[in-house]
N, C-alpha and C. Protein backbone atom coordinates (compact mmCIF):
# COMPACT_ATOMS: atom_id res chain seq x y z
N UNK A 1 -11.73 -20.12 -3.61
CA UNK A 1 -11.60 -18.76 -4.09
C UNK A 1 -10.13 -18.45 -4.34
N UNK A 2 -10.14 -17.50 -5.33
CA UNK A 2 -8.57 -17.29 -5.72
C UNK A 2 -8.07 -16.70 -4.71
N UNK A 3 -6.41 -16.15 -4.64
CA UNK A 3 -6.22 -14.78 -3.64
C UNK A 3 -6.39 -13.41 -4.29
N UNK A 4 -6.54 -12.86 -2.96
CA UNK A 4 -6.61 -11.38 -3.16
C UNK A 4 -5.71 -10.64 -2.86
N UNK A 5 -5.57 -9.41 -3.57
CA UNK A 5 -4.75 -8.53 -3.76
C UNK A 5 -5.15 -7.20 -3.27
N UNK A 6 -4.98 -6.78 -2.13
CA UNK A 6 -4.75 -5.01 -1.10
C UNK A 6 -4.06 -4.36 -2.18
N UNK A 7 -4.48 -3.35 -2.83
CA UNK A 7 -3.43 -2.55 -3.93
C UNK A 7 -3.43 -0.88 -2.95
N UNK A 8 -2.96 -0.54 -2.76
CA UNK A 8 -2.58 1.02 -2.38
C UNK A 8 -2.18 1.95 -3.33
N UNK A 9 -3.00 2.22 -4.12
CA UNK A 9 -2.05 3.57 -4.75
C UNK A 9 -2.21 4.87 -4.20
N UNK A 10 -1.10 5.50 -4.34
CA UNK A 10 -0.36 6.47 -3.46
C UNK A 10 0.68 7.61 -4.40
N UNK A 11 -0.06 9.10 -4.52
CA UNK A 11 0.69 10.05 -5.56
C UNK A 11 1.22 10.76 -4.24
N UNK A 12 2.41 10.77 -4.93
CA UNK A 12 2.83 11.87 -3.35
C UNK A 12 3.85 13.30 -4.35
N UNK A 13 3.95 13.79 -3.39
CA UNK A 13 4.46 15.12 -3.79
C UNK A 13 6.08 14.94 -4.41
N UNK A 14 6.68 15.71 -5.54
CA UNK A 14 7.83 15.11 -5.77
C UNK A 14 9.28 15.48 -5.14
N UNK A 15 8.47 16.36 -4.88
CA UNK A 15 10.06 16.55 -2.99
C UNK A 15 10.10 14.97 -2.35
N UNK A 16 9.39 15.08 -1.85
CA UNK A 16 9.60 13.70 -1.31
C UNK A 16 9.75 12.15 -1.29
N UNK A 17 9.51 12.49 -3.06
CA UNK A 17 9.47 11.00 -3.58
C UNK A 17 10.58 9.97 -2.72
N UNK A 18 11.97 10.44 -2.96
CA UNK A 18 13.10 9.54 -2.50
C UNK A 18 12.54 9.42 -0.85
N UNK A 19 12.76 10.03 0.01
CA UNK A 19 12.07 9.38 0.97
C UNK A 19 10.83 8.93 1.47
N UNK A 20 10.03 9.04 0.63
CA UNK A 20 8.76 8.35 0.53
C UNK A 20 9.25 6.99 0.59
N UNK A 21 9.88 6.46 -0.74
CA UNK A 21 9.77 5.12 -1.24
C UNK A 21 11.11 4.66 -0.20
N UNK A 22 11.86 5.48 0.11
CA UNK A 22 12.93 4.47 1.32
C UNK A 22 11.93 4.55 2.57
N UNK A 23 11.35 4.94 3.18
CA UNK A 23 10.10 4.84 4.54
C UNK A 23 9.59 3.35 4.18
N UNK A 24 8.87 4.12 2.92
CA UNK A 24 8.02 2.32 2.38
C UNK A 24 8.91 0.86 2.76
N UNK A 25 9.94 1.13 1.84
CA UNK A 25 11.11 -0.11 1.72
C UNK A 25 11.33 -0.47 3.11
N UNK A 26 11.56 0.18 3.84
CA UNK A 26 12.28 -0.06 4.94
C UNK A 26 11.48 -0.16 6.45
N UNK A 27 10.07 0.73 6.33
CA UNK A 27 9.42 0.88 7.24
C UNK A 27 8.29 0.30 7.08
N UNK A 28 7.68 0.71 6.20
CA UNK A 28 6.42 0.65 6.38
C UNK A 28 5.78 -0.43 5.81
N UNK A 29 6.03 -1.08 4.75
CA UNK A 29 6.21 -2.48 4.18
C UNK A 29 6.16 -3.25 4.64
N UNK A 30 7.61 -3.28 5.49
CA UNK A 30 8.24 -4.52 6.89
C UNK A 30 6.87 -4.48 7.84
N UNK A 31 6.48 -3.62 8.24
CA UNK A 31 5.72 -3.33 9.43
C UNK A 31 4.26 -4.45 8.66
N UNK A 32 3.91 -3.74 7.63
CA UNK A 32 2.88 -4.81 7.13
C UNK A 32 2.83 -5.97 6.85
N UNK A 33 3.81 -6.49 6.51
CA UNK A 33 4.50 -7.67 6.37
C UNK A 33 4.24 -8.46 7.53
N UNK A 34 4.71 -7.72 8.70
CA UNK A 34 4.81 -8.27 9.75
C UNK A 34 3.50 -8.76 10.72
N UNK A 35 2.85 -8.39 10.18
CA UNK A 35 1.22 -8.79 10.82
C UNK A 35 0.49 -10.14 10.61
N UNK A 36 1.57 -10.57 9.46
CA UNK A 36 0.91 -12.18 9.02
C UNK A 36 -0.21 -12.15 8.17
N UNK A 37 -0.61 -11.19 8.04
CA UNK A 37 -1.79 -11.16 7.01
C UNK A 37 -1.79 -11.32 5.54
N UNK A 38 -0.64 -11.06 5.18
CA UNK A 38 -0.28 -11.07 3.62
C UNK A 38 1.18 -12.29 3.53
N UNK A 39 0.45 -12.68 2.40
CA UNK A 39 2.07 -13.86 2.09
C UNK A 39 2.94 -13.45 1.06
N UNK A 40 2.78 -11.68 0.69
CA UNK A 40 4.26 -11.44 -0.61
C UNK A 40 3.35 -9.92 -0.56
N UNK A 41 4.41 -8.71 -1.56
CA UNK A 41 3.75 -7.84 -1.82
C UNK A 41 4.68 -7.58 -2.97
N UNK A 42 4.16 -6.37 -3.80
CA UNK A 42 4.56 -5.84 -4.90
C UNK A 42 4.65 -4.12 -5.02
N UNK A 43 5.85 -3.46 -4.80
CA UNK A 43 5.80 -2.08 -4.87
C UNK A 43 6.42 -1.49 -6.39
N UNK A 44 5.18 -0.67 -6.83
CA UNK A 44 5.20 -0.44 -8.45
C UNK A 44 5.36 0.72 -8.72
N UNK A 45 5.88 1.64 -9.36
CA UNK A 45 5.57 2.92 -10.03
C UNK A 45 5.07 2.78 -11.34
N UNK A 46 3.98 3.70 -11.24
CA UNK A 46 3.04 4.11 -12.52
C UNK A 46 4.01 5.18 -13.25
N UNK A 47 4.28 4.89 -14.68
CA UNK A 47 4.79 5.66 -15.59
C UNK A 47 3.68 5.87 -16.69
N UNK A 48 2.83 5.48 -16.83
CA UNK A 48 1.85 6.07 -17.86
C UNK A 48 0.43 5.62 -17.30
N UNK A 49 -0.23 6.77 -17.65
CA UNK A 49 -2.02 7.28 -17.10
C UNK A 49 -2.32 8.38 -16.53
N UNK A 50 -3.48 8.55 -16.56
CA UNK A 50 -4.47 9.13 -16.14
C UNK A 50 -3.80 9.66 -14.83
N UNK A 51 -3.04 10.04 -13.66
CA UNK A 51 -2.74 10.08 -12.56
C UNK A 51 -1.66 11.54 -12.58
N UNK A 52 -2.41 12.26 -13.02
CA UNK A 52 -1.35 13.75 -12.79
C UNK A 52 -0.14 13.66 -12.78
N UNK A 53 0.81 14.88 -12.67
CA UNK A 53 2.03 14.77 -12.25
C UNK A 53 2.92 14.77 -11.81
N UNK A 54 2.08 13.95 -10.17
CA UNK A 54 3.35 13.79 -9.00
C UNK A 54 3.41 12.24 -9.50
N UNK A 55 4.55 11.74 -8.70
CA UNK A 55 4.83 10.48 -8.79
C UNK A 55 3.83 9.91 -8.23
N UNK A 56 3.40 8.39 -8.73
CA UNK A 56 2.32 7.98 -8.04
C UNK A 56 3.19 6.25 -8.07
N UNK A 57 2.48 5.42 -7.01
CA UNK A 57 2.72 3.97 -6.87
C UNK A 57 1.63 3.60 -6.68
N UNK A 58 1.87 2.26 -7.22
CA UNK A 58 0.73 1.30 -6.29
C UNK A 58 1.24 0.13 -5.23
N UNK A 59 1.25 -0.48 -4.36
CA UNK A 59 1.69 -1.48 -3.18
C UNK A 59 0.61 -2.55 -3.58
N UNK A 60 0.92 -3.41 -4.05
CA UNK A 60 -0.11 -4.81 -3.69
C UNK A 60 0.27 -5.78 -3.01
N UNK A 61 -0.08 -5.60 -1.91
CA UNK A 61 0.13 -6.79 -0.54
C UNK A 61 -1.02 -8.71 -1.20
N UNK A 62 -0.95 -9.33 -1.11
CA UNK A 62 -0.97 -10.54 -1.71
C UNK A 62 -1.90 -11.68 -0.77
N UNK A 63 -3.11 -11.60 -0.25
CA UNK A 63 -3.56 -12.74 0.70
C UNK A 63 -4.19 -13.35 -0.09
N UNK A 64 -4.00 -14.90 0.81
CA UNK A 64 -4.89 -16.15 0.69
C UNK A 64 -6.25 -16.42 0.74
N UNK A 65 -6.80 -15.46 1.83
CA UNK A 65 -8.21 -15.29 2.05
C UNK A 65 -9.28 -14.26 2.44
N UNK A 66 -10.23 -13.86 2.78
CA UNK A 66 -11.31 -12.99 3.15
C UNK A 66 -10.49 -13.02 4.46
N UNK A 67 -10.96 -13.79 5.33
CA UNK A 67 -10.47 -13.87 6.34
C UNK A 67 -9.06 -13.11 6.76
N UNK A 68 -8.12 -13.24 6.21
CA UNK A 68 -6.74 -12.65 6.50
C UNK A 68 -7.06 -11.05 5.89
N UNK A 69 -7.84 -10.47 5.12
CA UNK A 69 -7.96 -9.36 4.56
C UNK A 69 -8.50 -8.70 5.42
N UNK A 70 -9.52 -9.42 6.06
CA UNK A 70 -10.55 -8.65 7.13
C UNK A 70 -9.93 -8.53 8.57
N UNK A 71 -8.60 -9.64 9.04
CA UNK A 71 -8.07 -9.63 9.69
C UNK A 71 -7.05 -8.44 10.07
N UNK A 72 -6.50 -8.03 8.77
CA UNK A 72 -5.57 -6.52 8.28
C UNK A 72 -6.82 -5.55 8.71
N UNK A 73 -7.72 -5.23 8.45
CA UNK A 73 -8.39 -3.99 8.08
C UNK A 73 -8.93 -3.54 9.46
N UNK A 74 -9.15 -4.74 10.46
CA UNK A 74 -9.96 -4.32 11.55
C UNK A 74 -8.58 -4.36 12.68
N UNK A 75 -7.66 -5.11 12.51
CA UNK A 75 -6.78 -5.08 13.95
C UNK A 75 -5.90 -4.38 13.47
N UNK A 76 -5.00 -3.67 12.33
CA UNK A 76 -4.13 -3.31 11.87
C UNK A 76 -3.63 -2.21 11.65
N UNK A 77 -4.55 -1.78 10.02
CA UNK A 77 -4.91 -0.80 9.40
C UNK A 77 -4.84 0.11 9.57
N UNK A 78 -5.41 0.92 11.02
CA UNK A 78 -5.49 1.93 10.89
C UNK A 78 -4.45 2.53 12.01
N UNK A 79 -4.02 2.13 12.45
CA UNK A 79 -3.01 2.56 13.33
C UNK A 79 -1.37 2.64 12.10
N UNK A 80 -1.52 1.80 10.84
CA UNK A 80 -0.15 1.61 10.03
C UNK A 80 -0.55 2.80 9.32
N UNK A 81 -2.00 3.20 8.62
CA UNK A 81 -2.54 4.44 7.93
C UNK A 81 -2.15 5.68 9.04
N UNK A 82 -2.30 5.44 10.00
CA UNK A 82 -2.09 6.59 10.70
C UNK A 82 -0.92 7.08 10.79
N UNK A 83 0.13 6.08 11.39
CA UNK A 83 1.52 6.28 11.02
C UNK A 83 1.63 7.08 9.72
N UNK A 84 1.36 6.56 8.55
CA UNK A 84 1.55 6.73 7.25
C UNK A 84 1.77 8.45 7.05
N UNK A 85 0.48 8.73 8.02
CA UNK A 85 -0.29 10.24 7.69
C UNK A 85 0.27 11.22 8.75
N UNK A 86 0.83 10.53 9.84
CA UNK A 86 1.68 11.57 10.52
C UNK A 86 2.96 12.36 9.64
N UNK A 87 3.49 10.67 9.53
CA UNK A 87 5.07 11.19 8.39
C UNK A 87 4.70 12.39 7.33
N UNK A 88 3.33 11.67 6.54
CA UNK A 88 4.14 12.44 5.55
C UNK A 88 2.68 13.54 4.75
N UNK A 89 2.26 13.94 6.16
CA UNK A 89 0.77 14.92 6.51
C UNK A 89 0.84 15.73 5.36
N UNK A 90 -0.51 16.21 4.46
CA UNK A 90 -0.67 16.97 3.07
C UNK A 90 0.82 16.72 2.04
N UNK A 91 1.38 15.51 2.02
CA UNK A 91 2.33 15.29 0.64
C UNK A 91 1.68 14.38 -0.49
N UNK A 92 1.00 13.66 0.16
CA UNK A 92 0.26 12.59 -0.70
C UNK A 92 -1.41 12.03 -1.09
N UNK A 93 -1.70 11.66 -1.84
CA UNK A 93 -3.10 11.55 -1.64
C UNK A 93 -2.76 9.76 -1.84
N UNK A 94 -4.20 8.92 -1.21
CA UNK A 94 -4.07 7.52 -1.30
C UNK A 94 -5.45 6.75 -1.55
N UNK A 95 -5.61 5.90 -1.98
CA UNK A 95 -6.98 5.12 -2.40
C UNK A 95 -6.59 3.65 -2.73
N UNK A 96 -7.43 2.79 -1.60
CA UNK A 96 -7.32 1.22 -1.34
C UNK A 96 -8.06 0.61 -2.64
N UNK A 97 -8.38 -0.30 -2.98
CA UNK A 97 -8.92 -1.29 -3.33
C UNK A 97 -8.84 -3.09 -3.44
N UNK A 98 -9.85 -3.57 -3.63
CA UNK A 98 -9.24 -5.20 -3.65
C UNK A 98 -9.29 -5.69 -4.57
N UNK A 99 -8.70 -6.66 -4.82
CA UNK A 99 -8.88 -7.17 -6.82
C UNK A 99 -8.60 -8.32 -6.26
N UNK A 100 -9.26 -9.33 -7.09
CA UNK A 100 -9.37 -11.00 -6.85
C UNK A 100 -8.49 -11.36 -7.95
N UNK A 101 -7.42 -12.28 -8.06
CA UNK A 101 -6.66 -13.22 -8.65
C UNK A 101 -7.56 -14.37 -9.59
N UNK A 102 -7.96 -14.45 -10.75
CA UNK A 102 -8.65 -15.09 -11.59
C UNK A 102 -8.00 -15.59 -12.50
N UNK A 103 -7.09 -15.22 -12.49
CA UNK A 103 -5.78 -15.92 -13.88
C UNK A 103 -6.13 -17.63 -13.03
């Protein structure tokens, strides 16, 4: 099977954009990173679509397998989401998905 791709997109309010994306860079990224579950990630801003007009990103964290995905979601996840939602409580809205690597 190919790898898979954790995508996060994430519109947040535009007060906070600049420290949004330094938290990410510096915090919150590293922290995911750090779990071993993912082998690379990709932090993007959306400049054209459908997505209103706060700033919006997407994060695609990068695994090898089911296994390492399911590994993130059940020991991880929700304690890094939680963090997420303390910081930065009613600024942002967020929605996961997975996409498989087929190229």
């Amino acid at each position: 099977m190919a790898g898979l791709i954790y995508n996060v997109t994430v519109s947040v309010s535009s007060d906070i954009e600049e420290k949004w994306v330094h938290w990410m860079k510096e915090k919150h990224i590293p922290d995911v990173m750090r779990t071993g579950c993912f082998s690379g990630f990709k932090l993007l801003k959306l400049i054209d679509g459908n997505h209103g007009t706060e700033p919006t990103f997407a994060i695609q964290y990068f695994c090898n397998t089911e296994k390492d995905l399911e590994l993130y979601r059940t020991k991880y996840a929700e304690a890094l989401q939680k963090e997420h939602k303390e910081v930065f409580e009613g600024k942002f809205a967020a929605f996961r998905t997975v996409l498989q690597d087929i190229s």
